[in-house]
PDB file of N, CA and C in Angstrom:
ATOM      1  N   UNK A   1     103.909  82.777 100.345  1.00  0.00           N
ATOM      2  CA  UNK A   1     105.214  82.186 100.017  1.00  0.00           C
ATOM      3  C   UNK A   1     105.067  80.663  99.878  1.00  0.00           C
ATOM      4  N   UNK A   2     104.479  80.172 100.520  1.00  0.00           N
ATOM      5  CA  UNK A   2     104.324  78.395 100.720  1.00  0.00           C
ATOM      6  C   UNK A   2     103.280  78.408  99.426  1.00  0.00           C
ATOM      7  N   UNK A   3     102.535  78.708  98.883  1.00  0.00           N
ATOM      8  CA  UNK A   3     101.465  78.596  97.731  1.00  0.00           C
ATOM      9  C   UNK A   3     102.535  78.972  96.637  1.00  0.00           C
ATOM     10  N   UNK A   4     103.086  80.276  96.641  1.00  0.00           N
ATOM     11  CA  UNK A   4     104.068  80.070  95.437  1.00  0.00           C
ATOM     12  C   UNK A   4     105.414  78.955  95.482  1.00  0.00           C
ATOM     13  N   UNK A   5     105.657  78.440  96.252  1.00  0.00           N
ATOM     14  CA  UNK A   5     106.587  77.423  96.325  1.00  0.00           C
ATOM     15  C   UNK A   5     106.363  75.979  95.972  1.00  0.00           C
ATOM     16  N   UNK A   6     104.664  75.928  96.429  1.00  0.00           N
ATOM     17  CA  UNK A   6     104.164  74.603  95.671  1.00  0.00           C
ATOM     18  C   UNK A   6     103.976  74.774  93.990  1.00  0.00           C
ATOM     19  N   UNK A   7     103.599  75.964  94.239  1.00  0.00           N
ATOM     20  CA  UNK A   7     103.200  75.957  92.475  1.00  0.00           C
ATOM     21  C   UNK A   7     104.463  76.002  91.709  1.00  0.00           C
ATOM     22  N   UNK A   8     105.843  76.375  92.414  1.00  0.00           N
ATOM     23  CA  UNK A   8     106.564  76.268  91.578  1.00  0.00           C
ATOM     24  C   UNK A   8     107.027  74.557  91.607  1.00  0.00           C
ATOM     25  N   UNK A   9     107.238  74.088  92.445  1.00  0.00           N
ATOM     26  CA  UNK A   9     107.525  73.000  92.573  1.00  0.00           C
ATOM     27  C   UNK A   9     106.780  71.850  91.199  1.00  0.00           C
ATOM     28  N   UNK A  10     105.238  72.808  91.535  1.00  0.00           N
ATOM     29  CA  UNK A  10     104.190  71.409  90.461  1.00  0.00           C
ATOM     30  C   UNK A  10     104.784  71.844  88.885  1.00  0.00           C
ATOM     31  N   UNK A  11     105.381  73.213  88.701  1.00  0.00           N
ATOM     32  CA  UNK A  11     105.520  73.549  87.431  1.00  0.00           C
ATOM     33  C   UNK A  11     106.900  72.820  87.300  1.00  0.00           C
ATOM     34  N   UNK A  12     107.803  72.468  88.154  1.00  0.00           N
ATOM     35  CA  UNK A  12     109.199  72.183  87.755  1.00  0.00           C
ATOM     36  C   UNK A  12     108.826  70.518  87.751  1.00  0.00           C
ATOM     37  N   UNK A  13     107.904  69.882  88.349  1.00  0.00           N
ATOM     38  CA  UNK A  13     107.827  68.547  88.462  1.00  0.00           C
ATOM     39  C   UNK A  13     106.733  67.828  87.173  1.00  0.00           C
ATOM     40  N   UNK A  14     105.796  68.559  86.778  1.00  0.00           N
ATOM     41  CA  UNK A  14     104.844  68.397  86.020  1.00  0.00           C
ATOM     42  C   UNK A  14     105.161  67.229  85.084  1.00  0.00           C
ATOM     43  N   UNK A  15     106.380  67.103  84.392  1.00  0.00           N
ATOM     44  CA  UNK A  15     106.607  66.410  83.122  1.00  0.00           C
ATOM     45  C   UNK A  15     107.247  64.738  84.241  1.00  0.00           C
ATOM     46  N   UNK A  16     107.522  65.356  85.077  1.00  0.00           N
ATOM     47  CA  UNK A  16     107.992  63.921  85.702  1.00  0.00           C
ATOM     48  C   UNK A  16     107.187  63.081  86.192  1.00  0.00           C
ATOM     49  N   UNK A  17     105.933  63.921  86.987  1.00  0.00           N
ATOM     50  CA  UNK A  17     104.533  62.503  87.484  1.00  0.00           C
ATOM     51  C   UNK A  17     104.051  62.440  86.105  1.00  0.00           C
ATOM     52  N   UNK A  18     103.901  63.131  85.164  1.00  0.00           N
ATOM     53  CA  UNK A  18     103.334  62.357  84.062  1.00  0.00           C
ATOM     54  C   UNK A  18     103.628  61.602  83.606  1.00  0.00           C
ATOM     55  N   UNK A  19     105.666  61.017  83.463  1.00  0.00           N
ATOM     56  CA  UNK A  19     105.693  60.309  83.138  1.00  0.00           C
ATOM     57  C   UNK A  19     105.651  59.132  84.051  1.00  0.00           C
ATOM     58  N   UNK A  20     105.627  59.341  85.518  1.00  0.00           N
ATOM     59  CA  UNK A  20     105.739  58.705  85.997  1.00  0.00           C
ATOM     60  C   UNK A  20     104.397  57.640  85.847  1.00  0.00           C
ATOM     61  N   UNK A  21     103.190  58.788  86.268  1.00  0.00           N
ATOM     62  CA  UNK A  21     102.004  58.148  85.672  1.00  0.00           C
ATOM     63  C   UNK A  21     101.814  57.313  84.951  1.00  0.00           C
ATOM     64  N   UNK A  22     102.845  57.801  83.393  1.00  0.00           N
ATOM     65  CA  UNK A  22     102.311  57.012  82.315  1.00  0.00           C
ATOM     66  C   UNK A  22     103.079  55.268  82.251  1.00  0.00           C
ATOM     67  N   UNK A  23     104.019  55.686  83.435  1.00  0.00           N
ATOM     68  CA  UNK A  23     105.261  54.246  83.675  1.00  0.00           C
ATOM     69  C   UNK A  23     103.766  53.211  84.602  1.00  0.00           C
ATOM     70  N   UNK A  24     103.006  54.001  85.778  1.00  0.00           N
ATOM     71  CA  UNK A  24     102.551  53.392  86.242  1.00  0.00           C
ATOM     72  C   UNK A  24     101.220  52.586  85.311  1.00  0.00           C
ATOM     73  N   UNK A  25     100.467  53.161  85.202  1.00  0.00           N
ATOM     74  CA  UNK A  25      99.442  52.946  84.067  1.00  0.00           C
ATOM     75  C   UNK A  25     100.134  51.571  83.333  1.00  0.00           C
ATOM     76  N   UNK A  26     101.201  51.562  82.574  1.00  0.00           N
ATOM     77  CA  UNK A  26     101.754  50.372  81.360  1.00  0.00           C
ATOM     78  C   UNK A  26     101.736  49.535  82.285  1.00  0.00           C
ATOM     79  N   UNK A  27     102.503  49.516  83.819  1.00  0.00           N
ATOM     80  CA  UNK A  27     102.876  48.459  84.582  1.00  0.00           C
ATOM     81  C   UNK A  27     101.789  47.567  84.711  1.00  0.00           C
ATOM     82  N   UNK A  28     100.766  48.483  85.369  1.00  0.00           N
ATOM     83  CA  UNK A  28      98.937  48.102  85.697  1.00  0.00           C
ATOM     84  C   UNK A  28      98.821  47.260  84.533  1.00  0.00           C
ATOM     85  N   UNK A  29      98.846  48.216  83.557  1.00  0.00           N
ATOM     86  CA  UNK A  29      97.869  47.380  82.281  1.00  0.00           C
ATOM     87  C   UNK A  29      98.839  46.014  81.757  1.00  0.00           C
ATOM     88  N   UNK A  30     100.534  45.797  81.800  1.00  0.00           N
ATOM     89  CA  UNK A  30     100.878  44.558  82.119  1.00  0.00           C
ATOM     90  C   UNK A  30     100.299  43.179  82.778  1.00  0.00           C
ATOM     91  N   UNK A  31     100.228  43.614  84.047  1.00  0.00           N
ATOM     92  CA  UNK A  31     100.236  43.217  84.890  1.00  0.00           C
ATOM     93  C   UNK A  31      98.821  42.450  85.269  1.00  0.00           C
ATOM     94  N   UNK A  32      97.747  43.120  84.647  1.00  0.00           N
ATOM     95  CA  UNK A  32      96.451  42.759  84.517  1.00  0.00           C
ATOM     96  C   UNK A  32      96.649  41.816  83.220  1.00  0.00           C
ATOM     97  N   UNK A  33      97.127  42.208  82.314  1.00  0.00           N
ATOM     98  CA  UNK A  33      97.147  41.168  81.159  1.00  0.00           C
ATOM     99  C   UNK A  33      98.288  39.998  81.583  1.00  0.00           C
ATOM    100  N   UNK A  34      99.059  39.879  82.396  1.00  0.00           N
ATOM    101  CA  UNK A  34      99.567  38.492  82.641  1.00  0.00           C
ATOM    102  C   UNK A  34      98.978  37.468  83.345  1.00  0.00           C
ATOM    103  N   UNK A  35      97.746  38.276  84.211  1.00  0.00           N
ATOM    104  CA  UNK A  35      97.393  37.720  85.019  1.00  0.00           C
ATOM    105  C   UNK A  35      95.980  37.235  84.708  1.00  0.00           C
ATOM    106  N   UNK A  36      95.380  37.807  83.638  1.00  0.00           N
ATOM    107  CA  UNK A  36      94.422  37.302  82.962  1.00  0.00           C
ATOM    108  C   UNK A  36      95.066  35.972  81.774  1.00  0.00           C
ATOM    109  N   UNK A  37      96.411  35.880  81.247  1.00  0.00           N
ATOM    110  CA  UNK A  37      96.719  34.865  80.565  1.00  0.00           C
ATOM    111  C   UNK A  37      97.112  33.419  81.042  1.00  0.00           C
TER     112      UNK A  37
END
């Protein structure tokens, strides 16, 4: 029950850490380029 509850969880969340990911990633790669200018 706890293994199918995570997996449902990762299937209902999936599209959201990705984007979250992809929010974090731009910030990084900002953030490195301001600080290199």
């Amino acid at each position: 029950m706890r293994i199918a509850k995570k997996k449902k969880v990762t299937e209902r969340n999936k599209i959201t850490i990705r984007i979250e990911n992809k929010f974090v990633q731009n910030h990084k790669v900002r953030y490195a380029f301001l600080r290199k200018a």
